[in-house]
Protein backbone atom coordinates (compact mmCIF):
# COMPACT_ATOMS: atom_id res chain seq x y z
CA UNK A 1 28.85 -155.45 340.16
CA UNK A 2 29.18 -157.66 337.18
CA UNK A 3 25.94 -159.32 338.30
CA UNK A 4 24.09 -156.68 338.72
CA UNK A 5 24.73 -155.12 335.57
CA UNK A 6 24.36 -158.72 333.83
CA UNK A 7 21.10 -158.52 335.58
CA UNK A 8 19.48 -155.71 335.00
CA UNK A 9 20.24 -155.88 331.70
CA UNK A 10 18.03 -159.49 330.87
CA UNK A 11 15.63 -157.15 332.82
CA UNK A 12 15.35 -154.50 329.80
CA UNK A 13 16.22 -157.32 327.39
CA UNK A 14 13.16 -158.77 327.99
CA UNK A 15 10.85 -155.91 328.34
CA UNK A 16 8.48 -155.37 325.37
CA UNK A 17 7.81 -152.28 325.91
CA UNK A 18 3.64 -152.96 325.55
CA UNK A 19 1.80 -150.83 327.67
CA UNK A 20 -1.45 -152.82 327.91
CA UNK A 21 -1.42 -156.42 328.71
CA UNK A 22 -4.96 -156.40 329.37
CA UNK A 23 -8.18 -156.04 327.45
CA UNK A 24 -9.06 -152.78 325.04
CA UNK A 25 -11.40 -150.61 327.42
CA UNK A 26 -11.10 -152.50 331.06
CA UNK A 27 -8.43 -151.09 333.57
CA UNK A 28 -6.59 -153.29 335.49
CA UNK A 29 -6.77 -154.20 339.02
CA UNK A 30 -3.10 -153.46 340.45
CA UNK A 31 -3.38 -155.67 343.35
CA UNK A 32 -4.24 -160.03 343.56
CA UNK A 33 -5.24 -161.71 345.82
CA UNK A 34 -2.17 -162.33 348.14
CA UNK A 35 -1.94 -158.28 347.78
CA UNK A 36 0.76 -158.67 344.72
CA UNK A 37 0.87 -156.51 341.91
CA UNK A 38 -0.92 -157.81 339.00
CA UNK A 39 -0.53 -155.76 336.13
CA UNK A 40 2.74 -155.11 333.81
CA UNK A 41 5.64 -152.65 334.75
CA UNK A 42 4.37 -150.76 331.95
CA UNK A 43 1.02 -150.03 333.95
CA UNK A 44 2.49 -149.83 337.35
CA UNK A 45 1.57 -146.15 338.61
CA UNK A 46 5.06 -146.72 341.02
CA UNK A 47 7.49 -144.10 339.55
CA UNK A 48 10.90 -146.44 339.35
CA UNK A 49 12.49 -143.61 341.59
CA UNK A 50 10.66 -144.44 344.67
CA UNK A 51 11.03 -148.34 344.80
CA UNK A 52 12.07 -149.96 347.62
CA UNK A 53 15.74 -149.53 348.72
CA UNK A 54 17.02 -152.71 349.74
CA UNK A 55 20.16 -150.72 351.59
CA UNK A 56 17.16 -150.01 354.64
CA UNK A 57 17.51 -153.79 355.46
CA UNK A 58 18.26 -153.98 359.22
CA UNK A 59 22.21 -154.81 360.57
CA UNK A 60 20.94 -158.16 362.02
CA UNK A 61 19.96 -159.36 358.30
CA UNK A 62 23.34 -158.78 357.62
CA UNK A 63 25.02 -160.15 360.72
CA UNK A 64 22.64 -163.68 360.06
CA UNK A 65 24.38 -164.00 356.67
CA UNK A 66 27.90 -163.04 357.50
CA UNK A 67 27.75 -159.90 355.05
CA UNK A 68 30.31 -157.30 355.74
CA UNK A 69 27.51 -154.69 355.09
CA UNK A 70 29.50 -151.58 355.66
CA UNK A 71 32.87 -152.68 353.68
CA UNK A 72 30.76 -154.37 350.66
CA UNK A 73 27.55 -152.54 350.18
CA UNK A 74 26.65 -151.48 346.87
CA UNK A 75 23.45 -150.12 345.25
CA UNK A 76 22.94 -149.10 342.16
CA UNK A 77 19.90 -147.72 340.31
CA UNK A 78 19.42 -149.04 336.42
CA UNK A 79 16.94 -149.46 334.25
CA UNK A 80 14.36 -148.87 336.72
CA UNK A 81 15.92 -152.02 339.14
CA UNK A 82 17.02 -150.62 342.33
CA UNK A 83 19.93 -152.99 343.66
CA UNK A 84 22.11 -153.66 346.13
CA UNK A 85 24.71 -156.35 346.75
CA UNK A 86 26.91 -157.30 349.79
CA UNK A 87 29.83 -159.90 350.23
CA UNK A 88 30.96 -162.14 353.33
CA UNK A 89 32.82 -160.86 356.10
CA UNK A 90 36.56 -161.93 355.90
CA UNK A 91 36.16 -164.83 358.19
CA UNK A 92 33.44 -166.63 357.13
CA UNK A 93 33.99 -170.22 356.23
CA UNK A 94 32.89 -169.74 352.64
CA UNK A 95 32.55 -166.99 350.04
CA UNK A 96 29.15 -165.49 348.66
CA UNK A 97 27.41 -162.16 347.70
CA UNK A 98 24.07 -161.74 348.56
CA UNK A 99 21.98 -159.65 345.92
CA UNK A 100 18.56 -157.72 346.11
CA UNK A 101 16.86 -156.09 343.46
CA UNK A 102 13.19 -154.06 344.06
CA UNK A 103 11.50 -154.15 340.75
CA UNK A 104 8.37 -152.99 339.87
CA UNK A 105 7.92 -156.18 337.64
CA UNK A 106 5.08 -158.06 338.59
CA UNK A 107 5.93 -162.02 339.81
CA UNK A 108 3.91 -162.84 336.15
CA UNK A 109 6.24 -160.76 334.46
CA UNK A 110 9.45 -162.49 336.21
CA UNK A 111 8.07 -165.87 334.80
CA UNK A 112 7.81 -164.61 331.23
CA UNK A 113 11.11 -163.54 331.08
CA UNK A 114 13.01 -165.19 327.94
CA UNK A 115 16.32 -164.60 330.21
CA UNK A 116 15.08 -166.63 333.20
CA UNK A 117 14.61 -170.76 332.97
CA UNK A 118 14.02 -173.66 335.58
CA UNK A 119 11.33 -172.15 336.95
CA UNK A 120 10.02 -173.64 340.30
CA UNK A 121 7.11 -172.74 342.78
CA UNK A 122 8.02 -172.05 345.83
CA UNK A 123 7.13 -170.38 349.06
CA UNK A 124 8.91 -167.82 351.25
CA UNK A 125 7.74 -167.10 354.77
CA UNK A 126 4.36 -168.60 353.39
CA UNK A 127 4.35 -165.95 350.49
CA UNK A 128 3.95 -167.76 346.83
CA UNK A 129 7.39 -167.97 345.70
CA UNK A 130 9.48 -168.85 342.56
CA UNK A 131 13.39 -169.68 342.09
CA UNK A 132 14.97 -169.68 338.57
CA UNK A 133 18.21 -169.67 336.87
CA UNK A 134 19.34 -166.93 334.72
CA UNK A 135 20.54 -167.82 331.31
CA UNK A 136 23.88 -166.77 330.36
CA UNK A 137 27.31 -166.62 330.93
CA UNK A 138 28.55 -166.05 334.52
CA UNK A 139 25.48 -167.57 335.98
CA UNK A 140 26.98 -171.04 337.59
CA UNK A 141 27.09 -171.13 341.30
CA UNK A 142 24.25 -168.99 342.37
CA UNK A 143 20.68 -169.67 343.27
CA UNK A 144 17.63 -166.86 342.74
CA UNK A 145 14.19 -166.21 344.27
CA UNK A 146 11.63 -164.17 343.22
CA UNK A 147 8.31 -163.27 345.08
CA UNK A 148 5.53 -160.56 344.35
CA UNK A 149 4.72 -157.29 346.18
CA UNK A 150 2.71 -154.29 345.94
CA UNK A 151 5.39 -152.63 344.17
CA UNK A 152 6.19 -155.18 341.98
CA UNK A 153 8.94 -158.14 342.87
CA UNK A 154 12.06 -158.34 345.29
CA UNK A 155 14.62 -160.61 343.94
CA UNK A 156 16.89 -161.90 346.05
CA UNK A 157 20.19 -164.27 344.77
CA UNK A 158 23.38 -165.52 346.62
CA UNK A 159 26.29 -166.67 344.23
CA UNK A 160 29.78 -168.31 344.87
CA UNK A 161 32.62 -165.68 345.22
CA UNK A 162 34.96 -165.84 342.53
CA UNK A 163 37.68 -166.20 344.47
CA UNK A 164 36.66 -168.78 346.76
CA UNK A 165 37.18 -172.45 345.80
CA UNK A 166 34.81 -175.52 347.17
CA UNK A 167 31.49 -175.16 346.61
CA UNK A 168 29.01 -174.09 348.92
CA UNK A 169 25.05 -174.49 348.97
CA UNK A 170 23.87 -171.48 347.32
CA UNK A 171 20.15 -172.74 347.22
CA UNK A 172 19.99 -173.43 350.78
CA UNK A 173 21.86 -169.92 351.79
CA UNK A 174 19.51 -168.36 349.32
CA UNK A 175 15.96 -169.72 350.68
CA UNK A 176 17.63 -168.42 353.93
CA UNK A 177 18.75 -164.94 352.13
CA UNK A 178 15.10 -164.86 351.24
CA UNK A 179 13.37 -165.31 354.65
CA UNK A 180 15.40 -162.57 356.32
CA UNK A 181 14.84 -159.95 353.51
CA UNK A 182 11.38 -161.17 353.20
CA UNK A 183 10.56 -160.63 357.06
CA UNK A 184 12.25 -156.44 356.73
CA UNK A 185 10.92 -155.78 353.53
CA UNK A 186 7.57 -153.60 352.30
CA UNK A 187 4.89 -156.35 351.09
């Protein structure tokens, strides 16, 4: 939870507020070329209500990363990031959460963020791609992806559990994470 909140937080933290990112008397066109939005939250016509849920993610996503989905699951809705987050079933050899948010931030807008750094291109499931690290405390042992949809952008992170020791490879589990929400979620 303390993630998510942490989250969603550098989220409005970094929003301007500006409603027009584009010039005085042209409108927009919401979708790019990959079929990603391309214009600011502030312009998206999406109400935040009606994002994406990541909870609809099929059982065998879940089973593939060893998340206990129906002891861990939880979603929460905030600041117009709808989330969800799910830890490791008791016997898996090493402790993680998985973490989705649906945003209605466009990919641009994710790279902008004063709150995100060590940007990288990258690709998931042949979709443009980009991991990051967010900047702050609490935000050691975890790896985060970000990729652009009609909506917006689906985030996707895995971090260490807290109570674990040993480390574990969060960037490989997360490019992973990333495939198998990428493959069950809306473009």
């Amino acid at each position: 939870m303390v993630v998510v909140v942490a989250v969603v937080a550098m989220v409005v933290a970094a929003s301007d507020g500006s409603e027009s990112d584009t010039a005085s008397g042209s409108s927009p066109s919401l979708l790019g070329p990959e079929g990603t939005l391309t214009v600011p939250a502030s312009q998206n016509p999406l109400p935040a209500d009606q994002l994406w849920n990541p909870s609809q993610l099929p059982d065998s996503v879940f089973s593939e990363m060893q998340f206990a989905r129906r002891v861990t699951e939880r979603c929460d809705f905030l600041a117009g990031v709808r989330s969800c987050d799910w830890g490791t079933v008791p016997t898996a050899p090493a402790g993680y959460g998985g973490y989705v948010y649906s945003t209605r931030y466009s990919l641009d807008e994710v790279r902008r963020m004063p709150n995100f750094t060590d940007f990288s291109d990258t690709v998931v499931d042949g979709r443009r791609a980009v991991k990051y690290t967010p900047v702050g405390k609490g935000f050691v042992e975890r790896c985060d992806i970000a990729w652009g949809t009609s909506f917006g952008s689906i985030w996707v992170t895995i971090a260490r559990s807290s109570s674990v020791s040993g480390a574990i490879d969060n960037c490989g589990l997360v490019e992973k994470w990333a495939r198998l929400v990428y493959r069950n979620a809306p473009k």
